[in-house]
Protein backbone atom coordinates (compact mmCIF):
# COMPACT_ATOMS: atom_id res chain seq x y z
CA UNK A 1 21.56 -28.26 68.68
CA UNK A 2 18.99 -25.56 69.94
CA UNK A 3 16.79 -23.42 67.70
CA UNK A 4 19.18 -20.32 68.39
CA UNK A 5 22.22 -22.23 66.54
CA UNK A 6 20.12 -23.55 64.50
CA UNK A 7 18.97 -20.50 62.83
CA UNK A 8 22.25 -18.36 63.42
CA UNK A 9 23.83 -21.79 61.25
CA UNK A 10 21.68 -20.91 58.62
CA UNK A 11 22.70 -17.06 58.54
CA UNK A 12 26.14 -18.17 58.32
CA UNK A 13 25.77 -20.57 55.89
CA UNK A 14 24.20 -17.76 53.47
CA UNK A 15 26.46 -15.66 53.86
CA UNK A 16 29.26 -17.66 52.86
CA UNK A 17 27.05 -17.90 49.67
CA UNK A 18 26.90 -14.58 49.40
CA UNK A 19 23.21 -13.86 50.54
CA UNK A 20 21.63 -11.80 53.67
CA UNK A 21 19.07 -13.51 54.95
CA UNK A 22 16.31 -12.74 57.21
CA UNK A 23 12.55 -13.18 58.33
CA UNK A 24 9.48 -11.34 57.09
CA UNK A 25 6.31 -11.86 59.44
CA UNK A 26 3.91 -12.33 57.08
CA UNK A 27 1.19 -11.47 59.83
CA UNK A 28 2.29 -7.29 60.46
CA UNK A 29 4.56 -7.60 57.26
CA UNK A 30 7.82 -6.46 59.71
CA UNK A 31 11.31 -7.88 58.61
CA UNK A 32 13.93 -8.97 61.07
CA UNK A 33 17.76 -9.62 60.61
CA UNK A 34 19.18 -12.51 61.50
CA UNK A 35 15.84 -14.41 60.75
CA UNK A 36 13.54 -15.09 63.80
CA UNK A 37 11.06 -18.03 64.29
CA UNK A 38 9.06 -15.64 66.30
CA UNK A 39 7.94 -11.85 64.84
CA UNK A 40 9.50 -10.01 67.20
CA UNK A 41 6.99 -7.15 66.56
CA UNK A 42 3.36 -8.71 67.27
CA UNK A 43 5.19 -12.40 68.38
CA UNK A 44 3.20 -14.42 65.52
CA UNK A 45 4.80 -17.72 64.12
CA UNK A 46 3.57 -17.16 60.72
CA UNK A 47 7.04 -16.34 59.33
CA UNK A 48 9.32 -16.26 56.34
CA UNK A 49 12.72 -16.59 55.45
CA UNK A 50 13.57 -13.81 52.54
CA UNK A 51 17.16 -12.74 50.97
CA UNK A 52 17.23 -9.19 51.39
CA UNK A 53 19.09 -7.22 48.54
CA UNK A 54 22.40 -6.23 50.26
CA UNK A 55 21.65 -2.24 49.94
CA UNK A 56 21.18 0.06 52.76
CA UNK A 57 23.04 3.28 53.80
CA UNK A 58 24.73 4.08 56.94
CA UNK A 59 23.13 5.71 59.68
CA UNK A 60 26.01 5.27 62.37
CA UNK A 61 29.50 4.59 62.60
CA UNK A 62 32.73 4.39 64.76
CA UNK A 63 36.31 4.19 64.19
CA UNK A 64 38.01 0.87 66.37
CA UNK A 65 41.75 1.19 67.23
CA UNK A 66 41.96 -0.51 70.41
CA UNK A 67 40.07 -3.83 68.99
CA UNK A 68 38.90 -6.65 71.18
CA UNK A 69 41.16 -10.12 70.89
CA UNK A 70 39.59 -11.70 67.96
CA UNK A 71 40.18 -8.81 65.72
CA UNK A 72 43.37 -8.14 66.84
CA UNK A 73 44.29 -11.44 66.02
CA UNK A 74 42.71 -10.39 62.58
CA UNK A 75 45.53 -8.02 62.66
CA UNK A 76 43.38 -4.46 63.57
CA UNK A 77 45.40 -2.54 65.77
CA UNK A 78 45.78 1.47 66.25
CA UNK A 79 47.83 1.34 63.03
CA UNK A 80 45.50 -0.42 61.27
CA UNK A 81 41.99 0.71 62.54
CA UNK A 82 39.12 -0.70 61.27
CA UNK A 83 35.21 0.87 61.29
CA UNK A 84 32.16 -0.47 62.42
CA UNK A 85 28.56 0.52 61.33
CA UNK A 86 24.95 0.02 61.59
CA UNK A 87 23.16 -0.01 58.23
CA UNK A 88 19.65 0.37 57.07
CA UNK A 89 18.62 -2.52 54.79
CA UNK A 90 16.73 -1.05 52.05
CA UNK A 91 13.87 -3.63 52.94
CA UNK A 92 14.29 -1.57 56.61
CA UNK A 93 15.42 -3.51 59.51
CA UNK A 94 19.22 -2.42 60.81
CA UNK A 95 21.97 -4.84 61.47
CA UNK A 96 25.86 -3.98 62.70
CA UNK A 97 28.75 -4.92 60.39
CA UNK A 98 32.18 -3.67 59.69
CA UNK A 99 32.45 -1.41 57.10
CA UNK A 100 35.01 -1.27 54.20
CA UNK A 101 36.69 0.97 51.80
CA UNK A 102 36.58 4.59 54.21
CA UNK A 103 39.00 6.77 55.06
CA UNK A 104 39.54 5.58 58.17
CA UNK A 105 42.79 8.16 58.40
CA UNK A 106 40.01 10.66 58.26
CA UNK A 107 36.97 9.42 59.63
CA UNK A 108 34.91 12.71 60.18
CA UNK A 109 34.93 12.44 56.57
CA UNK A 110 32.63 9.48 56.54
CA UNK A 111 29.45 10.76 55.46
CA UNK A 112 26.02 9.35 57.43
CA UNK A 113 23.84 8.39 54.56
CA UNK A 114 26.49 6.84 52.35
CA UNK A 115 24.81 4.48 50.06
CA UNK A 116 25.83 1.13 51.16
CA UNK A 117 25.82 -2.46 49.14
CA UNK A 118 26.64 -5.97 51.39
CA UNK A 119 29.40 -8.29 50.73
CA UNK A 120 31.35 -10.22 53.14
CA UNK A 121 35.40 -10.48 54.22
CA UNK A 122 36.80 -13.50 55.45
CA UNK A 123 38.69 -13.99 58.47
CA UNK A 124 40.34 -17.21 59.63
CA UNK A 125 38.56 -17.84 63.18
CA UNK A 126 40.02 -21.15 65.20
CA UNK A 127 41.79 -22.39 62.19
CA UNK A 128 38.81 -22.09 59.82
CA UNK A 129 37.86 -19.66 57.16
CA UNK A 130 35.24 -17.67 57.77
CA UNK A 131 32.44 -15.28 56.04
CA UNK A 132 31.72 -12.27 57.81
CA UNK A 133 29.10 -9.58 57.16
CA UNK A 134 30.56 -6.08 55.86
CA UNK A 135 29.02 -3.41 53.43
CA UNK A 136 31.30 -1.18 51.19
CA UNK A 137 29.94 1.89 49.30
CA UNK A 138 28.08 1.64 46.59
């Protein structure tokens, strides 16, 4: 198994345990999400894994009707719509992930800045439960 799976193993395997994990470089101090062996910053080695605390706010959005296979499959659809977002971690660093509990019936009603806590949903992917990163208001 390369590094690559390695590590994205690892981010998996938190968040079925309910944690968001990452990498602090403890050389610039920069944080990176999914963790990194390599600050991708100022490229130094000298890293950590941390657990970052799940809050963040929303600083983008979008609305999906017309959803790619595997969420389809998931059952999204243009009657059942589903939103994805890119969210500020508290700690800083950004990271994508579908966002629950809008109004996705009126979606220029979701408000950029909308305080934001993680959790996950599970999907069943290939016959196997899976955890998937999502935030829902705070």
């Amino acid at each position: 198994m390369n590094d690559y799976a390695l590590v994205n193993k690892e981010f998996f395997r938190a968040l079925e345990a309910g944690e968001l994990i990452g990498s602090k470089c403890l050389d610039c101090g920069e944080f990176s999400i999914p963790q990194r062996e390599i600050c991708p910053f100022c490229h130094s080695t000298n890293i950590e894994v941390v657990t970052f605390s799940g809050k963040g706010k929303l600083v983008a959005y979008t609305v999906i009707s017309v959803p790619p296979v595997k969420m389809a499959q998931a059952g999204y659809d243009s009657k059942n719509p589903y939103c994805v977002g890119i969210v500020e971690l508290a700690e800083g660093p950004r990271i994508s992930a579908q966002i629950l509990e809008m109004d996705l019936a009126h979606p220029e009603a979701i408000a950029i800045g909308t305080e934001l806590v993680m959790t996950t949903i599970q999907r069943e992917e290939d016959g196997v439960q899976k955890a998937y990163l999502a935030f829902k208001p705070a």
